[in-house]
N, C-alpha and C. Protein backbone atom coordinates (compact mmCIF):
# COMPACT_ATOMS: atom_id res chain seq x y z
N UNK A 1 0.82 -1.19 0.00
CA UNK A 1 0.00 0.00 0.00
C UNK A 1 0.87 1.26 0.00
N UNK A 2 1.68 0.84 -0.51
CA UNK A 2 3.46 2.21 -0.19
C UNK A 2 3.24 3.10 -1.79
N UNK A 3 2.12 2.86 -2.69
CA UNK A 3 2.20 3.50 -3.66
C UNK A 3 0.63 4.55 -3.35
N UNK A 4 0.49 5.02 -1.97
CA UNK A 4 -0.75 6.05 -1.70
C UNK A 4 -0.24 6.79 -1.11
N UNK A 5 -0.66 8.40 -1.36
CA UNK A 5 -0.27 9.42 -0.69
C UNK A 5 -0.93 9.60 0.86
N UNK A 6 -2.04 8.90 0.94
CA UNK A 6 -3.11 8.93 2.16
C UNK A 6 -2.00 9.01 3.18
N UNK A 7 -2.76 9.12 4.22
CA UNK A 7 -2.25 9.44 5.48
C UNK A 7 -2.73 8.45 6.45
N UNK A 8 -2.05 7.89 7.08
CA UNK A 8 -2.40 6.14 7.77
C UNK A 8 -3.43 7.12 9.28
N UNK A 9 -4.12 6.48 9.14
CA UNK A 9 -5.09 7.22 10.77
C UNK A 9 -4.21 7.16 12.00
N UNK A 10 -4.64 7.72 12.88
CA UNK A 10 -3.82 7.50 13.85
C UNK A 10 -4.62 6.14 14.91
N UNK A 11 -5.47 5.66 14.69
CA UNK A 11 -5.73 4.64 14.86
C UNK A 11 -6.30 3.73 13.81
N UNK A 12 -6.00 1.92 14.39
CA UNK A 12 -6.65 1.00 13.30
C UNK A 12 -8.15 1.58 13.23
N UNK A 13 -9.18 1.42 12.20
CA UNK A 13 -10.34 1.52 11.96
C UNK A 13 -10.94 0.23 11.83
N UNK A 14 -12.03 0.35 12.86
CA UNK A 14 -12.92 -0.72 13.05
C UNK A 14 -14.37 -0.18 12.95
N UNK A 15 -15.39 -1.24 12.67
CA UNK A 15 -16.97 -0.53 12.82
C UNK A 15 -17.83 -2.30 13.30
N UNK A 16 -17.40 -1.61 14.90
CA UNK A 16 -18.25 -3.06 15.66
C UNK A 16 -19.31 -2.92 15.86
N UNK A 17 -20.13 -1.97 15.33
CA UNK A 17 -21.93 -1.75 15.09
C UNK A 17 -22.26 -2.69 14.64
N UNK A 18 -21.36 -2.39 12.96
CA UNK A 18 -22.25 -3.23 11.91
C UNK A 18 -21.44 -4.25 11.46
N UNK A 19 -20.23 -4.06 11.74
CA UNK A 19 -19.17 -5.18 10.96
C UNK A 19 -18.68 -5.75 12.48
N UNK A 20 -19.08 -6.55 13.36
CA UNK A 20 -18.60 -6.50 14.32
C UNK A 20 -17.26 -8.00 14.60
N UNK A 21 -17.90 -9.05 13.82
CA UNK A 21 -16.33 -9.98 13.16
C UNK A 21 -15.15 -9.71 12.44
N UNK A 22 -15.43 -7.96 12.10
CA UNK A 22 -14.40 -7.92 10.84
C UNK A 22 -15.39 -7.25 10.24
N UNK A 23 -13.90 -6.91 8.59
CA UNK A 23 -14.58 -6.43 7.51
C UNK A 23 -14.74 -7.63 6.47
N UNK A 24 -13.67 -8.34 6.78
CA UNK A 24 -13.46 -9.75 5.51
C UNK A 24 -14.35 -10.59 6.28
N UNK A 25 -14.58 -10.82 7.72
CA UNK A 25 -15.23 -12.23 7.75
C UNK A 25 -16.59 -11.98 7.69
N UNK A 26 -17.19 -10.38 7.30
CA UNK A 26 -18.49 -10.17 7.09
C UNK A 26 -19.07 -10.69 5.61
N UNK A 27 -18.36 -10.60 4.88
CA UNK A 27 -18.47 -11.55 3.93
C UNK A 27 -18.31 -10.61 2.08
N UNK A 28 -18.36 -9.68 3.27
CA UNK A 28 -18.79 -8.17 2.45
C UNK A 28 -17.92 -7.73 1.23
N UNK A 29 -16.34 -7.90 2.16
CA UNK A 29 -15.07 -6.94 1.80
C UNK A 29 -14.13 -8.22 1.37
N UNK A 30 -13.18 -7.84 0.82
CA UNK A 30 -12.13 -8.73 0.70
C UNK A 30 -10.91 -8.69 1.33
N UNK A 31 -9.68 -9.29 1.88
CA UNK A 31 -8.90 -8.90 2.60
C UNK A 31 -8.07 -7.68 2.17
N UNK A 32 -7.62 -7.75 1.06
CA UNK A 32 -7.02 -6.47 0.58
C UNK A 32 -8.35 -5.01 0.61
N UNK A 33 -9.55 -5.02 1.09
CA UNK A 33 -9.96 -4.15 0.76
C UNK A 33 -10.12 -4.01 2.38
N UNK A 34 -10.48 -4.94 3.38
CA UNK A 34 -10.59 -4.87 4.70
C UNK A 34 -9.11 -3.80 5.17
N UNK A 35 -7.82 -4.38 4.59
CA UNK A 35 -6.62 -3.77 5.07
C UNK A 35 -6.63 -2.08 4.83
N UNK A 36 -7.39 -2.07 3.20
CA UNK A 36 -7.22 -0.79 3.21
C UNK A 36 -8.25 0.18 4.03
N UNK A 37 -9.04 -0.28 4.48
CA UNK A 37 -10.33 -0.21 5.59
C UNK A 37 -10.06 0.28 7.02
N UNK A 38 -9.06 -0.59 7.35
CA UNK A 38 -8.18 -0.67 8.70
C UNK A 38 -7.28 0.73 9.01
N UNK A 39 -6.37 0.10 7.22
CA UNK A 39 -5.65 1.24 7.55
C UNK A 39 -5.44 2.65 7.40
N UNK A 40 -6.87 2.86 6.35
CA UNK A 40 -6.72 4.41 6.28
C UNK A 40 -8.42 4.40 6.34
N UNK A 41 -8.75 4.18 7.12
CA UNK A 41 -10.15 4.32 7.63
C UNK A 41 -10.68 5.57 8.35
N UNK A 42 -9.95 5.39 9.15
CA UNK A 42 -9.91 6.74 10.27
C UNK A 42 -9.36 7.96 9.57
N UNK A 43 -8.53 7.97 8.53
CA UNK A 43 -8.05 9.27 7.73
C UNK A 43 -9.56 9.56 6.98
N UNK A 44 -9.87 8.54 5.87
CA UNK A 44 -11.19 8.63 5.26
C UNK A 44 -12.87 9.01 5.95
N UNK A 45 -12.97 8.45 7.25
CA UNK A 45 -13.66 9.25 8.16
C UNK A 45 -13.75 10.65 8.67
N UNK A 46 -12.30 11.33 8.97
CA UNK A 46 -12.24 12.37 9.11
C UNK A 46 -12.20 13.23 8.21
N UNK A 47 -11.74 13.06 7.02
CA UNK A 47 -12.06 14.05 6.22
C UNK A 47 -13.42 14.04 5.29
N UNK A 48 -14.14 12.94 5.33
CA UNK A 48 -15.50 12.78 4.84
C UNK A 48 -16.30 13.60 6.24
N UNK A 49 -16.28 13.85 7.27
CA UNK A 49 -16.80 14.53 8.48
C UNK A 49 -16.10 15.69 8.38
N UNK A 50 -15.20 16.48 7.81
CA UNK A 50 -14.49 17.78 7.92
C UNK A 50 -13.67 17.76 9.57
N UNK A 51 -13.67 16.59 10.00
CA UNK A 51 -12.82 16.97 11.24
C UNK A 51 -10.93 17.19 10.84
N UNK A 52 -11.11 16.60 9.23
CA UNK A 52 -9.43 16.84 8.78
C UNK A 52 -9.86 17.93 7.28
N UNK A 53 -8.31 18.44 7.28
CA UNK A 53 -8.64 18.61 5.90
C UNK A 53 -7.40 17.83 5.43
N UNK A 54 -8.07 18.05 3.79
CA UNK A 54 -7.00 17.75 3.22
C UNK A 54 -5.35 17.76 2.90
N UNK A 55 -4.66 16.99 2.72
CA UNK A 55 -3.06 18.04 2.70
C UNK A 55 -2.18 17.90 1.29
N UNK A 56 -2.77 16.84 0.51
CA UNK A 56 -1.92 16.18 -0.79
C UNK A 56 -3.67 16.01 -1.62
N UNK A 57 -3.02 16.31 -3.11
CA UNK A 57 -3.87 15.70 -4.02
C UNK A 57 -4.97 14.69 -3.87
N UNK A 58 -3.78 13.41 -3.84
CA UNK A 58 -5.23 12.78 -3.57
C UNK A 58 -5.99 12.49 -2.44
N UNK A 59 -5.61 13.10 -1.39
CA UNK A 59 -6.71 13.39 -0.09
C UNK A 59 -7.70 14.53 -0.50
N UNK A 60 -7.56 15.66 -1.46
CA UNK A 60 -8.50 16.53 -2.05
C UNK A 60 -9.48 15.59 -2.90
N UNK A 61 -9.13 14.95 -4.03
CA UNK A 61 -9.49 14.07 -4.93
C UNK A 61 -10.78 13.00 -4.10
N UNK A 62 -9.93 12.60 -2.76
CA UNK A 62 -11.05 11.60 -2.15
C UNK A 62 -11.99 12.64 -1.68
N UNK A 63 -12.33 13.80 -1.16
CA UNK A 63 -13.29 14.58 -0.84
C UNK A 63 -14.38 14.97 -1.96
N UNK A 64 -13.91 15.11 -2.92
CA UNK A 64 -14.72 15.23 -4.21
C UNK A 64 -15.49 14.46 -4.88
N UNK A 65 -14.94 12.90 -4.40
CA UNK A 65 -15.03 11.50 -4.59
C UNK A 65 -16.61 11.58 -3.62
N UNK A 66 -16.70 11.83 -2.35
CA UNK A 66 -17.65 11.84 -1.28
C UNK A 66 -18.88 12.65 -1.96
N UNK A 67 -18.42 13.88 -2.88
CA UNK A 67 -19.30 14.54 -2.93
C UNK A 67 -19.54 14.47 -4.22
N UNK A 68 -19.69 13.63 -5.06
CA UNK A 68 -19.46 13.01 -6.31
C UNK A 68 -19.20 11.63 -6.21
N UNK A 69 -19.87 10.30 -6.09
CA UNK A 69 -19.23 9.20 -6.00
C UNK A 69 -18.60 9.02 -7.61
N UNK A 70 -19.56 8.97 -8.65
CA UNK A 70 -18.79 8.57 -9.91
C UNK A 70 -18.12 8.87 -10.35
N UNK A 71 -17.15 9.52 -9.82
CA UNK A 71 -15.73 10.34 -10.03
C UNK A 71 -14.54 9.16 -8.96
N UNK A 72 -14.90 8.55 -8.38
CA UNK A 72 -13.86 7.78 -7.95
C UNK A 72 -13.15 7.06 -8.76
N UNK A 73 -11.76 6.94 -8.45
CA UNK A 73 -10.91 6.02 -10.02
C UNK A 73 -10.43 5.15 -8.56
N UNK A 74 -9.66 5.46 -7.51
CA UNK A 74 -9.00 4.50 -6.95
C UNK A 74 -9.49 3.40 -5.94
N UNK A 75 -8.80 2.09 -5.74
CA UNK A 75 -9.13 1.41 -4.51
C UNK A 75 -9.66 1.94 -3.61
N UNK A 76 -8.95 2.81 -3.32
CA UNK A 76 -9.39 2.91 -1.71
C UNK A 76 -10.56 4.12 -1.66
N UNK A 77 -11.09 5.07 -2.85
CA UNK A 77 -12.28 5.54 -2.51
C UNK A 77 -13.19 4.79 -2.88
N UNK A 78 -12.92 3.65 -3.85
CA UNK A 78 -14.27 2.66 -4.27
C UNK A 78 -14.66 1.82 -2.86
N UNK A 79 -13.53 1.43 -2.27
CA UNK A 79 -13.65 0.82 -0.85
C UNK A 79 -14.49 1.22 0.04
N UNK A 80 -13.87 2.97 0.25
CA UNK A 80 -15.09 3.69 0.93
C UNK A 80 -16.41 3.75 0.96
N UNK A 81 -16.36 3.79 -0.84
CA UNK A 81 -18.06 4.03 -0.86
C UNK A 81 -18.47 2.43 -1.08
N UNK A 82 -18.14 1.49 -1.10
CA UNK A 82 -18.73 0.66 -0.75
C UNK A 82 -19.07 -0.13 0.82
N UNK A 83 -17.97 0.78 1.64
CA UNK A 83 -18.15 0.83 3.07
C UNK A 83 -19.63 1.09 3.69
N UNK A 84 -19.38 2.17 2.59
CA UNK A 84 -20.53 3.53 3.20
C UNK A 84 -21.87 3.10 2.82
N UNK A 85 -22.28 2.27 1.77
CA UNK A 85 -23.24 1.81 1.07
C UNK A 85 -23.47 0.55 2.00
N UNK A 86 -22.80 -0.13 2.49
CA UNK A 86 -23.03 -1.44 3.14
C UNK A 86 -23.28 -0.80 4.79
N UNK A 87 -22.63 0.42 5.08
CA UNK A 87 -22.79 0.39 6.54
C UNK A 87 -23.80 1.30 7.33
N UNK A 88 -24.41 2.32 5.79
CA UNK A 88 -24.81 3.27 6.34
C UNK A 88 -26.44 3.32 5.37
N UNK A 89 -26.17 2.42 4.58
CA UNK A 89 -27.00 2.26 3.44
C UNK A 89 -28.21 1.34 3.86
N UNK A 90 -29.50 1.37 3.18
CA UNK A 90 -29.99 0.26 3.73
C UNK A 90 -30.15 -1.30 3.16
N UNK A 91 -30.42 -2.16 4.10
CA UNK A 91 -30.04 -3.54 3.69
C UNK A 91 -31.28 -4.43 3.71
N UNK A 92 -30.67 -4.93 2.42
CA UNK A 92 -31.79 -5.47 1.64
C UNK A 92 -32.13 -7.09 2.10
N UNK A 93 -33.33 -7.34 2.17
CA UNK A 93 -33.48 -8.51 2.92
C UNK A 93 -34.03 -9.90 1.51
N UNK A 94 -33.63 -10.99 1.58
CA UNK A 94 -34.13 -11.76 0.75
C UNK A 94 -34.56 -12.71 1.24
N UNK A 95 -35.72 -13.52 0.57
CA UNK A 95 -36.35 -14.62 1.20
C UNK A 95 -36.68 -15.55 0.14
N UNK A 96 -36.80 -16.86 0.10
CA UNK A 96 -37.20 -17.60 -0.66
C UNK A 96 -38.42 -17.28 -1.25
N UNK A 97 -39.29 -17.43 -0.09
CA UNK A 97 -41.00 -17.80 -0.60
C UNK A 97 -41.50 -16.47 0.00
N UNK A 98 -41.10 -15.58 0.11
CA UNK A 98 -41.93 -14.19 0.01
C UNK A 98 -42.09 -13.71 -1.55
N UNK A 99 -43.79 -13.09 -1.52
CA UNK A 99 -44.51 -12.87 -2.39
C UNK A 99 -45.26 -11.65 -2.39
N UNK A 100 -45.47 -10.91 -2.91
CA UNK A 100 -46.56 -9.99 -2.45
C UNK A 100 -48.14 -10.47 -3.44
N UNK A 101 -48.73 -10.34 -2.23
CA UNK A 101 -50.01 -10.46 -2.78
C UNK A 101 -50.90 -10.58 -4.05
N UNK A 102 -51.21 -11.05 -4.69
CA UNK A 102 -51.90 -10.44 -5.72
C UNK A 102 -53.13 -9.56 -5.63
N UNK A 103 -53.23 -8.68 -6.40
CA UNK A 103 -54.41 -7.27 -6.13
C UNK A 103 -55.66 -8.17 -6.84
N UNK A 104 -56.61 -7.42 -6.51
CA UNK A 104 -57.99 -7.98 -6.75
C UNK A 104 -58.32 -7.63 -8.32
N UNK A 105 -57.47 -6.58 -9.01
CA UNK A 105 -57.31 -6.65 -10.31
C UNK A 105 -56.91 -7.33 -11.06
N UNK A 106 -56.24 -7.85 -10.23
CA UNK A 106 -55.41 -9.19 -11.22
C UNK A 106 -56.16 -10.44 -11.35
N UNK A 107 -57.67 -10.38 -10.89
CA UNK A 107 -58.62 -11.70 -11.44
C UNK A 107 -58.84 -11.46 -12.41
N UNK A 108 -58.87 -12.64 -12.98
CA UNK A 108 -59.31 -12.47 -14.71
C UNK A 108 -60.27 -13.38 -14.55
N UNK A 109 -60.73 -14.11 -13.52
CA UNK A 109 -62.13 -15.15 -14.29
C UNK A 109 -63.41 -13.97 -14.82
N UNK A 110 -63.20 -13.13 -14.66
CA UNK A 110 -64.17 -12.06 -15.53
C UNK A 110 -64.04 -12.32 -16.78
N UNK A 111 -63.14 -12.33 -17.50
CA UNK A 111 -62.62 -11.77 -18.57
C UNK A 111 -62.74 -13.46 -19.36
N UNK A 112 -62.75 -13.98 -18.87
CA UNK A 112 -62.10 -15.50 -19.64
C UNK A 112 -63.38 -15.67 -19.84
N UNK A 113 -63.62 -16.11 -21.11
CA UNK A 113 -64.91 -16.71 -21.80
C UNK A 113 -65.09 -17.76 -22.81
N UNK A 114 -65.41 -18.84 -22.10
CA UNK A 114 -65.48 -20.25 -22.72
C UNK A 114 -66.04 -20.41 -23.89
N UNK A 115 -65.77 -20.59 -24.75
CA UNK A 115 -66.89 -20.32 -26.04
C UNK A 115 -66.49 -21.40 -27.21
N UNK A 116 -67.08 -22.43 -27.15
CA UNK A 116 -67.43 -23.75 -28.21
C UNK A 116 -67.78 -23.39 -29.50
N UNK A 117 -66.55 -23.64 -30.33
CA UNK A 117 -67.13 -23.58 -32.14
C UNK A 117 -67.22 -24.96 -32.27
N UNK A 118 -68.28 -25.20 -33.24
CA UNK A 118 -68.47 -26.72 -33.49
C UNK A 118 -68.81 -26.22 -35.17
């Protein structure tokens, strides 16, 4: 990770709310994306909150990234916003045999009409 200008947090970054095994054993992240999670997590927090500013390019670049997602090119802001989408986003539930109802419009024995040519 020696080819990023970021700035390592001054602590590891964790989120035991929602990721509370991890970022990789949530099933979510991958290890290389968990590491970059860890390790510049707390930089990417603070300056997405304005408690930092920026000091190099691409710490400006990731702010713009926040306020613009489809402008992200690198790892570690795609990481973010997929952080941010999984942690802050809402989550989607799936079920086998859930259905929604059918509406009372949707009978057709009205409509169907038996009719014998001979």
């Amino acid at each position: 990770m020696s080819d990023t200008e970021f700035r390592h947090g001054k602590k590891r970054f964790y989120d035991n709310t929602k990721f509370p095994r991890g970022f990789a054993k949530s099933g979510d992240f991958t290890l290389a994306e968990e590491e970059l999670l860890t390790l510049y997590g707390d930089t990417m927090l603070g300056l997405e909150t304005g408690e930092l500013s920026p000091t190099n390019s691409e710490e400006k670049h990731f702010v713009k990234v926040i306020e613009n997602p489809g402008k992200a090119k690198t790892k570690l802001e795609r990481t973010w916003l997929k952080y941010v989408q999984l942690a802050r986003g809402r989550k989607r539930f799936h079920t086998l045999n859930g259905r929604n109802k059918p509406e009372t419009s949707d009978d057709y024995s009205e409509d169907v009409s038996l009719v014998e040519e001979d």
